[in-house]
Protein backbone atom coordinates (compact mmCIF):
# COMPACT_ATOMS: atom_id res chain seq x y z
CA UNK A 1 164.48 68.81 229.08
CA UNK A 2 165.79 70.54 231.99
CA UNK A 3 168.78 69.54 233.88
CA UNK A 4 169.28 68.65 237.43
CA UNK A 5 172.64 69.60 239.09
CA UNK A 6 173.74 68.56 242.30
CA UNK A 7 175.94 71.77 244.13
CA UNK A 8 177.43 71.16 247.30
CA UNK A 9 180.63 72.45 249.23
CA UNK A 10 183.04 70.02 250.99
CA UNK A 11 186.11 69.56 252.03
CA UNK A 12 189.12 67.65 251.02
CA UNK A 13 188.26 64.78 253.50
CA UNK A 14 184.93 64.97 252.06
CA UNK A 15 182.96 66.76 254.49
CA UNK A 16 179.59 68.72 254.17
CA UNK A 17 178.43 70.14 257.00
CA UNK A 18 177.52 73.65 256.09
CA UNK A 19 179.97 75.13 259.71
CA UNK A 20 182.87 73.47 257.39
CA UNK A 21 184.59 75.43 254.68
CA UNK A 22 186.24 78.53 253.57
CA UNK A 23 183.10 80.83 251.62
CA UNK A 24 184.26 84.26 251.20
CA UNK A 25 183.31 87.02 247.99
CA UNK A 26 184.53 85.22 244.90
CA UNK A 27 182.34 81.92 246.11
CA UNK A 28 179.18 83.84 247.62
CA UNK A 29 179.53 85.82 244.38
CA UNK A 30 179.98 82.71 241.95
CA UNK A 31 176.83 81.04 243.90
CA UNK A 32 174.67 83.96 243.75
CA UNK A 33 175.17 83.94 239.47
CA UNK A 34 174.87 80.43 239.46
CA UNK A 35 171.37 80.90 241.48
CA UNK A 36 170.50 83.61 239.22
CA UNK A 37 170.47 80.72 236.55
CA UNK A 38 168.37 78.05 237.98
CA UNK A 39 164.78 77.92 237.58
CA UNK A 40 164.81 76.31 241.51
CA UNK A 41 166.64 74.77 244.06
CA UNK A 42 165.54 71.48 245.56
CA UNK A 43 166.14 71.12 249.67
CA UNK A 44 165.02 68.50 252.08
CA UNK A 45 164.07 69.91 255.49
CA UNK A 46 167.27 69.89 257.17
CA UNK A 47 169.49 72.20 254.68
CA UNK A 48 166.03 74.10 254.16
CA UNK A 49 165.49 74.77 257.65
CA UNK A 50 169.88 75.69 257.76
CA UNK A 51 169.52 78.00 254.52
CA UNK A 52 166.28 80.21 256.09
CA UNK A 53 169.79 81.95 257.66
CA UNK A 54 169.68 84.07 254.21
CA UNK A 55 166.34 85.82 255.10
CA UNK A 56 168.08 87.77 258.40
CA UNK A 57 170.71 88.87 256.20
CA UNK A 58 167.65 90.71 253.90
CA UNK A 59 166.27 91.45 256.75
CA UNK A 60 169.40 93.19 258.49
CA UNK A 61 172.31 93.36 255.86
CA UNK A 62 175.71 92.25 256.29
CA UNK A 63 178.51 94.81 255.83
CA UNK A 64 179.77 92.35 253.03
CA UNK A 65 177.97 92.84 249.98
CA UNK A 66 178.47 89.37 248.35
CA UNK A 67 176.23 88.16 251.41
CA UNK A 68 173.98 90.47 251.14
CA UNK A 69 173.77 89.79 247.08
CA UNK A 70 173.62 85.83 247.75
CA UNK A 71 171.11 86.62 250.09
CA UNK A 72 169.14 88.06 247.67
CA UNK A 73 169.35 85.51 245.14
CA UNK A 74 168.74 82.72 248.09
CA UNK A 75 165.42 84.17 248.25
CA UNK A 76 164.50 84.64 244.52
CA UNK A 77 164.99 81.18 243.57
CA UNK A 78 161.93 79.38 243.72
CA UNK A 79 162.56 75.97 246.39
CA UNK A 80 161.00 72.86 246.64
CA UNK A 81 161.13 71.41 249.88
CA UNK A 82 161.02 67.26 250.64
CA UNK A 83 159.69 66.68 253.77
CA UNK A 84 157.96 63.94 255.78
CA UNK A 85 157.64 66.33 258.80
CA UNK A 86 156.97 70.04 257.78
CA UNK A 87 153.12 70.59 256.95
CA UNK A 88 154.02 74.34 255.68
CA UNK A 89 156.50 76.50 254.51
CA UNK A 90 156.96 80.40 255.72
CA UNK A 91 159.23 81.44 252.80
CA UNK A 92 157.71 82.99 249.99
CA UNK A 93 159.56 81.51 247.14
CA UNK A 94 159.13 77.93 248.92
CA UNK A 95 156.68 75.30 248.41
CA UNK A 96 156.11 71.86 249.68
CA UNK A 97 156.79 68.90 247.33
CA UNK A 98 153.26 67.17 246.68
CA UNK A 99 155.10 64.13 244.85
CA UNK A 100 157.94 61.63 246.15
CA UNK A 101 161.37 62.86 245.26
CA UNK A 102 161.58 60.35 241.70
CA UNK A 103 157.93 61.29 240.47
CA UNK A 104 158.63 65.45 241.28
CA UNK A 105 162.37 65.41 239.81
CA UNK A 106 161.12 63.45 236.78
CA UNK A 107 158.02 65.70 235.95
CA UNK A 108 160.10 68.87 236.63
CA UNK A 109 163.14 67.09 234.05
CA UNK A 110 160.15 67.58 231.64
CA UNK A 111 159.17 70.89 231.85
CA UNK A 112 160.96 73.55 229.70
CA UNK A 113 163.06 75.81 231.94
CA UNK A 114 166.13 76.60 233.63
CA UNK A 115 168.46 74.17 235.38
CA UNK A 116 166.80 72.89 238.83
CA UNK A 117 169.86 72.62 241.59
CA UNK A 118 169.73 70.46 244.32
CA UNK A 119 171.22 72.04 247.37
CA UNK A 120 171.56 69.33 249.79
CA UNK A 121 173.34 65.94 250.49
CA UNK A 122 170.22 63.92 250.87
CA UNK A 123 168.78 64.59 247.95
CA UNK A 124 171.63 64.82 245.46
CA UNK A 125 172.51 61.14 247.50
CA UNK A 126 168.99 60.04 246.55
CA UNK A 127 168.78 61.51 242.92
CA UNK A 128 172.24 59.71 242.33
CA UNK A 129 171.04 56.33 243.15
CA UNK A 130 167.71 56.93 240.89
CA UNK A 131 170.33 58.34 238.29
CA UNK A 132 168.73 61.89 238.18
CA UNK A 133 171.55 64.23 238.31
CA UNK A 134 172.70 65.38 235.55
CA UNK A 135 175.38 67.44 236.60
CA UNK A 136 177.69 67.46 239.72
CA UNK A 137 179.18 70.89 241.15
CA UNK A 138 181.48 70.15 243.86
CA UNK A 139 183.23 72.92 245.86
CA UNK A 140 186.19 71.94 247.15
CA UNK A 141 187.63 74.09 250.19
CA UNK A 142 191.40 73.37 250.75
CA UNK A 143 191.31 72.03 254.52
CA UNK A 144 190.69 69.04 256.49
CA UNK A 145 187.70 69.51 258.43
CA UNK A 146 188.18 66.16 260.49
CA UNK A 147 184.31 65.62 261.86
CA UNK A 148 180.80 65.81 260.31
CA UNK A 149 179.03 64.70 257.78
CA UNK A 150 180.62 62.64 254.99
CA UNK A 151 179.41 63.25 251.09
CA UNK A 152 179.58 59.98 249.41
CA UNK A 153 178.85 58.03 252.72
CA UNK A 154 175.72 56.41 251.85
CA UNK A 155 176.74 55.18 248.45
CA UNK A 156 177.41 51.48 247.90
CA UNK A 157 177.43 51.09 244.24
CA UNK A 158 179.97 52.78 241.54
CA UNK A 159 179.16 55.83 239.72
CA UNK A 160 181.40 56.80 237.04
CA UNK A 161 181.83 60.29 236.31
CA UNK A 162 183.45 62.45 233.49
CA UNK A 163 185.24 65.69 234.79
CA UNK A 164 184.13 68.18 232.32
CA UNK A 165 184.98 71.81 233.45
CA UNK A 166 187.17 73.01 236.47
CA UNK A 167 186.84 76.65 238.36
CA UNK A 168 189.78 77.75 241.21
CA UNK A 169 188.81 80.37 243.62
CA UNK A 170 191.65 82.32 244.85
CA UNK A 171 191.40 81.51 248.30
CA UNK A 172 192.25 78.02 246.93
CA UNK A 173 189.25 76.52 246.63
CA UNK A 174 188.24 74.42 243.34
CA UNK A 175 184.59 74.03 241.97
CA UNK A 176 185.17 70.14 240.14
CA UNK A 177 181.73 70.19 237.43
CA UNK A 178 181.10 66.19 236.63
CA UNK A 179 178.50 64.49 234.77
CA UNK A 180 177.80 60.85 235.07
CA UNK A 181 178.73 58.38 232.47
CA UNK A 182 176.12 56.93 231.07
């Protein structure tokens, strides 16, 4: 059974947006290994749409080689996009989901395979609340971003979680790895 983990960068107060945070080599590095693993990456249209930024670094490279590398694993991993509004995809390694979000997750749990990631707030929101994450990898940048979009804001009911593996960045910032207690 494959596992599903949820990896998403915040701040301390909890926020998401992808303009907040601190990325530099040792996190573009440790994201383009982690991609490297993964047999996809789930996105809903919104952080799909944000993350087709990768294909103009490939396309003209960055003088830093960690984006250029993350780039380049961006694009390898296969994605699976959830959308009501896109009728097609222009990114080779993407395809449309066919299924709802709980009947694709659950058939792709089944498959044998690498880990599939889920890469943006929506969905890891909606796969917590169907209890289909497995795993949680939360970057945490070491600032106060004061404005945008809150994690955790669109959960009412408690999820327990067991911290089972901690990673500090130099530049301060801390990857937390949970897993739900079940």
């Amino acid at each position: 059974m494959r596992k599903v983990i949820g990896a998403l960068n915040m701040t301390l107060d909890g926020i998401c947006d992808h303009t907040a945070g601190l990325p530099d080599v040792d996190i573009h590095n440790h994201y383009t290994e982690l991609l490297g693993q993964g047999g996809a990456i789930l996105y809903g249209r919104t952080t799909y749409q944000l993350m087709e930024f990768w294909r103009t670094i490939l396309e003209q490279p960055s003088e830093e080689t960690s984006m250029n590398d993350f780039a380049v694993a961006i694009d390898t991993i296969p994605k699976l996009v959830f959308s009501r509004t896109l009728k097609q995809v222009d990114w080779e390694s993407a395809t449309l989901a066919k299924l709802d979000l709980k009947d694709e997750v659950t058939a792709l749990k089944q498959q044998p395979g690498d880990p599939i990631f889920v890469g943006s707030r929506s969905l890891i929101i909606q796969l917590l609340k169907l209890g289909l994450i497995d795993e949680l990898q939360l970057c945490i940048y070491p600032m106060v971003e004061g404005k945008g979009l809150r994690f955790f804001e669109d959960i009412t009911d408690r999820i327990i979680f067991e911290l089972v593996k901690t990673k500090t960045f130099g530049n301060g910032a801390i990857i937390l790895y949970y897993q739900p207690k079940k």
